[in-house]
N, C-alpha and C. Protein backbone atom coordinates (compact mmCIF):
# COMPACT_ATOMS: atom_id res chain seq x y z
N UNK A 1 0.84 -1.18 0.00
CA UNK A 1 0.00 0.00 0.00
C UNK A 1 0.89 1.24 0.00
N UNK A 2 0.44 2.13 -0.62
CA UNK A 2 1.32 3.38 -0.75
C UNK A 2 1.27 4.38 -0.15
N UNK A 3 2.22 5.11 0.37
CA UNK A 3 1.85 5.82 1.79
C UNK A 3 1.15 7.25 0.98
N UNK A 4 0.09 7.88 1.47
CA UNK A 4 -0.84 8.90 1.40
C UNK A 4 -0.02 10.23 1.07
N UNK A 5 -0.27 11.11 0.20
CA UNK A 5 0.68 12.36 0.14
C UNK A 5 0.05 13.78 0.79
N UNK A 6 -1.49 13.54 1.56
CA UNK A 6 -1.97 14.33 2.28
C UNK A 6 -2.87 13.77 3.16
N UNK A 7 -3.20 14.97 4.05
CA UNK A 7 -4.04 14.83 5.48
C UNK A 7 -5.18 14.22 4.91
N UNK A 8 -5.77 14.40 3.99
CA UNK A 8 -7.04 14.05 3.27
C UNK A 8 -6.79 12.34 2.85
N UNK A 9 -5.77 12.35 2.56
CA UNK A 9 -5.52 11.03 1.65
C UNK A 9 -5.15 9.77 2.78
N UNK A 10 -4.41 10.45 4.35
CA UNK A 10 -4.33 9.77 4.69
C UNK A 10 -6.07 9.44 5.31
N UNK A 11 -6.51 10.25 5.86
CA UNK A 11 -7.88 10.01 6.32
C UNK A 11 -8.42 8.89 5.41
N UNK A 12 -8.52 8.62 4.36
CA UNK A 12 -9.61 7.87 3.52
C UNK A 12 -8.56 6.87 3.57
N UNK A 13 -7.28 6.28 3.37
CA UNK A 13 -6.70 5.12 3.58
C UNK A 13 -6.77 4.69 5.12
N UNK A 14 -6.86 5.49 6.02
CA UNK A 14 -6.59 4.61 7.43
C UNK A 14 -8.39 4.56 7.64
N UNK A 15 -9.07 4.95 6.92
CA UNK A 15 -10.89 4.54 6.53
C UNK A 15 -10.99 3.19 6.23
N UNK A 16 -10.44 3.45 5.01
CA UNK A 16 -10.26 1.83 4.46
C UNK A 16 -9.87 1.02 4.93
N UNK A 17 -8.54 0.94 5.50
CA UNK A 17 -8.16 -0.17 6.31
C UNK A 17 -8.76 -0.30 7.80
N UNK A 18 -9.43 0.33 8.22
CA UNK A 18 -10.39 0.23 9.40
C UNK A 18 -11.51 -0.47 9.15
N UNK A 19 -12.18 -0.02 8.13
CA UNK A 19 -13.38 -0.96 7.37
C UNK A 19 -12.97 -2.68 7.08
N UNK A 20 -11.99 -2.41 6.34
CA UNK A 20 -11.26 -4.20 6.26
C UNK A 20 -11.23 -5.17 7.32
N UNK A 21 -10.19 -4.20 8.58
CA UNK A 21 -10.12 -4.85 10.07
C UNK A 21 -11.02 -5.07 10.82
N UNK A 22 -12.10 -4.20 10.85
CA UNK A 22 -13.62 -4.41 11.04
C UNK A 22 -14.41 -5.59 10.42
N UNK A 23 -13.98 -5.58 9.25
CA UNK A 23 -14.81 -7.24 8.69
C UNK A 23 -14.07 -8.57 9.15
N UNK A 24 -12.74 -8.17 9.36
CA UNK A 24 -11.97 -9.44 10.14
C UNK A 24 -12.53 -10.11 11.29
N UNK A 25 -12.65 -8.56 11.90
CA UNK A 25 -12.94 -8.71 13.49
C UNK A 25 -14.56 -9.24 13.82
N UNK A 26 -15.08 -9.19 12.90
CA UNK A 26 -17.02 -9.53 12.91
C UNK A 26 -16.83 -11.09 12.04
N UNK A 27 -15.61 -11.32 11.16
CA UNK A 27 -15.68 -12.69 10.68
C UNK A 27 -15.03 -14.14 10.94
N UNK A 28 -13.48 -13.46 11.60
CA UNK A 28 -12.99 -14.33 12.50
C UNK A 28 -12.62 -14.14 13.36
N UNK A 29 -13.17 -15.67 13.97
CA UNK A 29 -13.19 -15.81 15.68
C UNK A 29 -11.67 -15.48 15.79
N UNK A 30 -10.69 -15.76 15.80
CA UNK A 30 -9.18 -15.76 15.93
C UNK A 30 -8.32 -14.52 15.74
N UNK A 31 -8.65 -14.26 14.33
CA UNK A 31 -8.17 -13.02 13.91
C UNK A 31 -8.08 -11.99 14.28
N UNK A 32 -9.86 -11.84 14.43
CA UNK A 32 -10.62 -10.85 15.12
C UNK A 32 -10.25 -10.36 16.23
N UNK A 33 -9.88 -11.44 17.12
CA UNK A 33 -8.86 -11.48 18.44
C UNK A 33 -7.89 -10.29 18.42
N UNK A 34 -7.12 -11.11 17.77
CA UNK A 34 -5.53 -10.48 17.43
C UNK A 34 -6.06 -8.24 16.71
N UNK A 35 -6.72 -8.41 15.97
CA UNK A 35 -7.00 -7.16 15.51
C UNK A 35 -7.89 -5.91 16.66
N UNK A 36 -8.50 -7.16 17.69
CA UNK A 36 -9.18 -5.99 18.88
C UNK A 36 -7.72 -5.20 19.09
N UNK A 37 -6.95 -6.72 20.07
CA UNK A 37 -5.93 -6.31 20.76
C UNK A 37 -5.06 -4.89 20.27
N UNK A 38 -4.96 -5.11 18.46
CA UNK A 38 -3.76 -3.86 17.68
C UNK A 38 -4.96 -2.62 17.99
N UNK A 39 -6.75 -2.65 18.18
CA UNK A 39 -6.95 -1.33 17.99
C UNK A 39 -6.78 -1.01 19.23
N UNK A 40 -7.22 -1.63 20.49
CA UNK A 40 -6.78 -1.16 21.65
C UNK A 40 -5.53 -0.49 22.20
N UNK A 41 -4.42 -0.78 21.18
CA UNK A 41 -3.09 -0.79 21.62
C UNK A 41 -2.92 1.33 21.40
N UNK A 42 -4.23 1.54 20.99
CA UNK A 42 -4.11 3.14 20.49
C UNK A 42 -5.09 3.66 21.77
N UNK A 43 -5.25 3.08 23.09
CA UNK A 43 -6.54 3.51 24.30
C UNK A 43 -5.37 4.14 24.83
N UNK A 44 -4.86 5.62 25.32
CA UNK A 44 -4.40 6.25 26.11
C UNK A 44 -5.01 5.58 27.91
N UNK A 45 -5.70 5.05 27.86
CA UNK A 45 -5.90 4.86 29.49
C UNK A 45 -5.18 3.70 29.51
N UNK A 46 -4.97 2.26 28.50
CA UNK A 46 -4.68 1.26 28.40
C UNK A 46 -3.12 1.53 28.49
N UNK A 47 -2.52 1.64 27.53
CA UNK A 47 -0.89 2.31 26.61
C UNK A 47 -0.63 3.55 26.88
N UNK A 48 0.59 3.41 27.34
CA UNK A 48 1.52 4.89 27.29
C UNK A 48 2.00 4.92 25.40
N UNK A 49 0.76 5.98 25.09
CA UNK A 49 1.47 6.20 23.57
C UNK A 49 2.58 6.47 23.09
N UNK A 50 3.52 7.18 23.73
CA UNK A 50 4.59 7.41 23.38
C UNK A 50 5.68 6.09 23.23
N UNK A 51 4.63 5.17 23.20
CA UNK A 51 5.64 3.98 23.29
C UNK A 51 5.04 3.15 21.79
N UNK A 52 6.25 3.53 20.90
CA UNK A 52 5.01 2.70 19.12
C UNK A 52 5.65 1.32 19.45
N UNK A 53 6.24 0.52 20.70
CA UNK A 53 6.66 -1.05 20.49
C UNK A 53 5.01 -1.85 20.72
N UNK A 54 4.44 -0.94 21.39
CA UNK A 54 3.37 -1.59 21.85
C UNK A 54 2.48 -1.83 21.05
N UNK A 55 2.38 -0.74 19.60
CA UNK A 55 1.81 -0.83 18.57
C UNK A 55 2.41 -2.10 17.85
N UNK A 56 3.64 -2.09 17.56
CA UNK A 56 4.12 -2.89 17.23
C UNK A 56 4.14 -4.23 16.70
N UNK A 57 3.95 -4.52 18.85
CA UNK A 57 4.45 -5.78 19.16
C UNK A 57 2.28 -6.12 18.56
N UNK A 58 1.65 -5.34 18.54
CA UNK A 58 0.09 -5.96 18.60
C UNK A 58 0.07 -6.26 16.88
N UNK A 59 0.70 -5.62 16.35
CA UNK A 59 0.56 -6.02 14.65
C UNK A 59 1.37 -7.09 14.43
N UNK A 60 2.45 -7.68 14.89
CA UNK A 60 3.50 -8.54 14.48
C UNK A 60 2.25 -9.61 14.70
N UNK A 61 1.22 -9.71 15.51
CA UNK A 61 0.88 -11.03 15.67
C UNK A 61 -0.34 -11.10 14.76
N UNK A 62 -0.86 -10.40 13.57
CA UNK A 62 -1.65 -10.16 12.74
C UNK A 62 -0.88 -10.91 11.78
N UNK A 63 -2.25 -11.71 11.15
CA UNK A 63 -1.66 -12.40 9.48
C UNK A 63 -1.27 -11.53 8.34
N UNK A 64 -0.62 -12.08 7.41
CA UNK A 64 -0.41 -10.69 6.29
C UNK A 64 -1.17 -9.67 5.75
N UNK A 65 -2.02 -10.19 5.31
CA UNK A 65 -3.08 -9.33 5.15
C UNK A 65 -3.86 -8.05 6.29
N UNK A 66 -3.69 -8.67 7.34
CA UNK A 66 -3.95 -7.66 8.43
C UNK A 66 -3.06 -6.61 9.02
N UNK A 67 -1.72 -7.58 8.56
CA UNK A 67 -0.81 -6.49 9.14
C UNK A 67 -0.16 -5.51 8.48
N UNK A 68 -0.68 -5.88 6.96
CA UNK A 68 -0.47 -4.22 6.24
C UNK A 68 -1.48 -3.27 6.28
N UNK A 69 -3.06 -3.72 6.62
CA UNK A 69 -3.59 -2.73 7.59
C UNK A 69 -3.09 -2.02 8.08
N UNK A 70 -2.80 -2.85 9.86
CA UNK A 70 -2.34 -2.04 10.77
C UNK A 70 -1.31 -1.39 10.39
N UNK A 71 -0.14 -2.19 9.43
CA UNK A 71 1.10 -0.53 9.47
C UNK A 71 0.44 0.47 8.53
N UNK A 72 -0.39 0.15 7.65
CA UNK A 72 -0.62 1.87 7.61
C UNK A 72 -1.48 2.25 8.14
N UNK A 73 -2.23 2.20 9.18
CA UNK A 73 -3.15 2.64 10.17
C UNK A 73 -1.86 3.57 11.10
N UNK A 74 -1.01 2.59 11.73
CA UNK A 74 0.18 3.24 12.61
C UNK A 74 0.74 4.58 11.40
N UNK A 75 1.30 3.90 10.68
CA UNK A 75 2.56 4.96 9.93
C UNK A 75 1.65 6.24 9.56
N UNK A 76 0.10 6.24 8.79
CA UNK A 76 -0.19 7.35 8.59
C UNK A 76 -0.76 8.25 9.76
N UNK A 77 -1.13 7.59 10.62
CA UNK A 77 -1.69 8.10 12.21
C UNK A 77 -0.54 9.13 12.50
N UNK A 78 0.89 8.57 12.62
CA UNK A 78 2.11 9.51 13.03
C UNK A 78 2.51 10.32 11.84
N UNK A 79 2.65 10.02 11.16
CA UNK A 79 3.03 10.87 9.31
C UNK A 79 1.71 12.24 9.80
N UNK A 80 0.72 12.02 9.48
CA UNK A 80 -0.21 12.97 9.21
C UNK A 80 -0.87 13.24 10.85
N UNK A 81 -0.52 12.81 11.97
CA UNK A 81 -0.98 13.04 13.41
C UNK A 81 -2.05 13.18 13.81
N UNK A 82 -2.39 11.84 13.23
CA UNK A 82 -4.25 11.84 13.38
C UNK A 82 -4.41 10.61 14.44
N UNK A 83 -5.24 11.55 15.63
CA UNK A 83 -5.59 10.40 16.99
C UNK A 83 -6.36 9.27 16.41
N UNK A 84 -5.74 8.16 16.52
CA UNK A 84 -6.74 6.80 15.98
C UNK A 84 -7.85 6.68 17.30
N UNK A 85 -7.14 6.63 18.58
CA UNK A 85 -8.25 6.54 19.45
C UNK A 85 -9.30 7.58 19.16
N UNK A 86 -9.15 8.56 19.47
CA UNK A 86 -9.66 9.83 19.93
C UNK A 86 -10.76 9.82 18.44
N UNK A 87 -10.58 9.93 17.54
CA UNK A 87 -11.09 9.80 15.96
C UNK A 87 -12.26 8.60 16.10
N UNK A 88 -11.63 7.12 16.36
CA UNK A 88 -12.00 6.22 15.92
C UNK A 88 -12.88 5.55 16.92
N UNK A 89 -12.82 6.22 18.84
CA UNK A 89 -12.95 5.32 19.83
C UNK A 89 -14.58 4.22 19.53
N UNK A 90 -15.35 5.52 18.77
CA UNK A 90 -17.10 4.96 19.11
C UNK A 90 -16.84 3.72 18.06
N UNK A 91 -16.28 4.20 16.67
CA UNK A 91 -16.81 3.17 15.99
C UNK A 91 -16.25 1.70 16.10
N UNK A 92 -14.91 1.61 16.99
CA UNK A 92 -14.13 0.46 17.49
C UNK A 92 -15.35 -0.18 18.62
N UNK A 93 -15.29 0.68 19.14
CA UNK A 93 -17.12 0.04 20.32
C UNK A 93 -17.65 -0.04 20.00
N UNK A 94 -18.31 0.15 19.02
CA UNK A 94 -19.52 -0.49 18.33
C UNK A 94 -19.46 -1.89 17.43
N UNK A 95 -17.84 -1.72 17.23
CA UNK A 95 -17.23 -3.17 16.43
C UNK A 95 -17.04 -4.74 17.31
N UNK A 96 -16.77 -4.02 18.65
CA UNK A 96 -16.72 -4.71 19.62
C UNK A 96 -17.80 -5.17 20.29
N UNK A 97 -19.17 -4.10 20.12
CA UNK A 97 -20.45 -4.82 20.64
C UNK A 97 -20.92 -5.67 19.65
N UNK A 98 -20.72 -5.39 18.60
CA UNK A 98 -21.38 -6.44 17.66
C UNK A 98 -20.51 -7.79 17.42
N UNK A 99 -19.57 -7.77 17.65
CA UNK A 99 -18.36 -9.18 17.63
C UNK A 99 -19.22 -9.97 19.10
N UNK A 100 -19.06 -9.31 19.97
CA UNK A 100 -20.05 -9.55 21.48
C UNK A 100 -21.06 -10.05 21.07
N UNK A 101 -22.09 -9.75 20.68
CA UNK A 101 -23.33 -10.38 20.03
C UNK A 101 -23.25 -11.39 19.15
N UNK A 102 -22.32 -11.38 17.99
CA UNK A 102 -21.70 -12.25 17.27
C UNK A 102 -21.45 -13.67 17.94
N UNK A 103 -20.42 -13.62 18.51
CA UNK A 103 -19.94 -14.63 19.05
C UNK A 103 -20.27 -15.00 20.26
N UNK A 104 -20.93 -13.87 21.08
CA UNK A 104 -21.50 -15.29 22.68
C UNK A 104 -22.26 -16.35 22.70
N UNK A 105 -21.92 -17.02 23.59
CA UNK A 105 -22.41 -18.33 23.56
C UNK A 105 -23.78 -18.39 24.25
């Protein structure tokens, strides 16, 4: 994926790849897992942000396809300094209530 050459451009790519990780996370049980954990890894109450290993270490454990998501979710978030939490918090909770509904037993 090619990194964004504006604020605008990054907005609609870290869209897209939010939308993708979102269908992961509502389609597999496993995956889905692994992809809460990378959006959480952006909760200021959870993570000291100033720390990107933590971002990191939550994408290394994403399959290929997911984890070129997440790096350009990370790389354009810092490139163009757009809060993923702060931006993204409702619609990650709402991804998470419906995975909840999804999958309880």
């Amino acid at each position: 994926m090619d990194k964004a050459k504006d604020y605008e451009g990054a907005v609609i790519q870290i869209n897209n790849s939010i939308r993708e990780l979102e269908r992961i996370i509502l389609s597999d049980r496993i995956e889905g897992i692994k992809v809460l954990e990378f959006f959480l890894s952006f909760n200021p109450a959870i993570f000291n942000q100033d720390d990107l290993s933590i971002k990191m270490d939550a994408w290394r454990l994403l399959d290929g396809h997911c984890k070129a998501h997440a790096r350009l979710i990370v790389e354009q978030s810092i490139s163009f300094d757009i809060p993923i939490w702060k931006t993204y918090r409702e619609k990650i909770q709402k991804v998470i209530d419906r995975r909840r509904e999804m999958f309880s037993v």
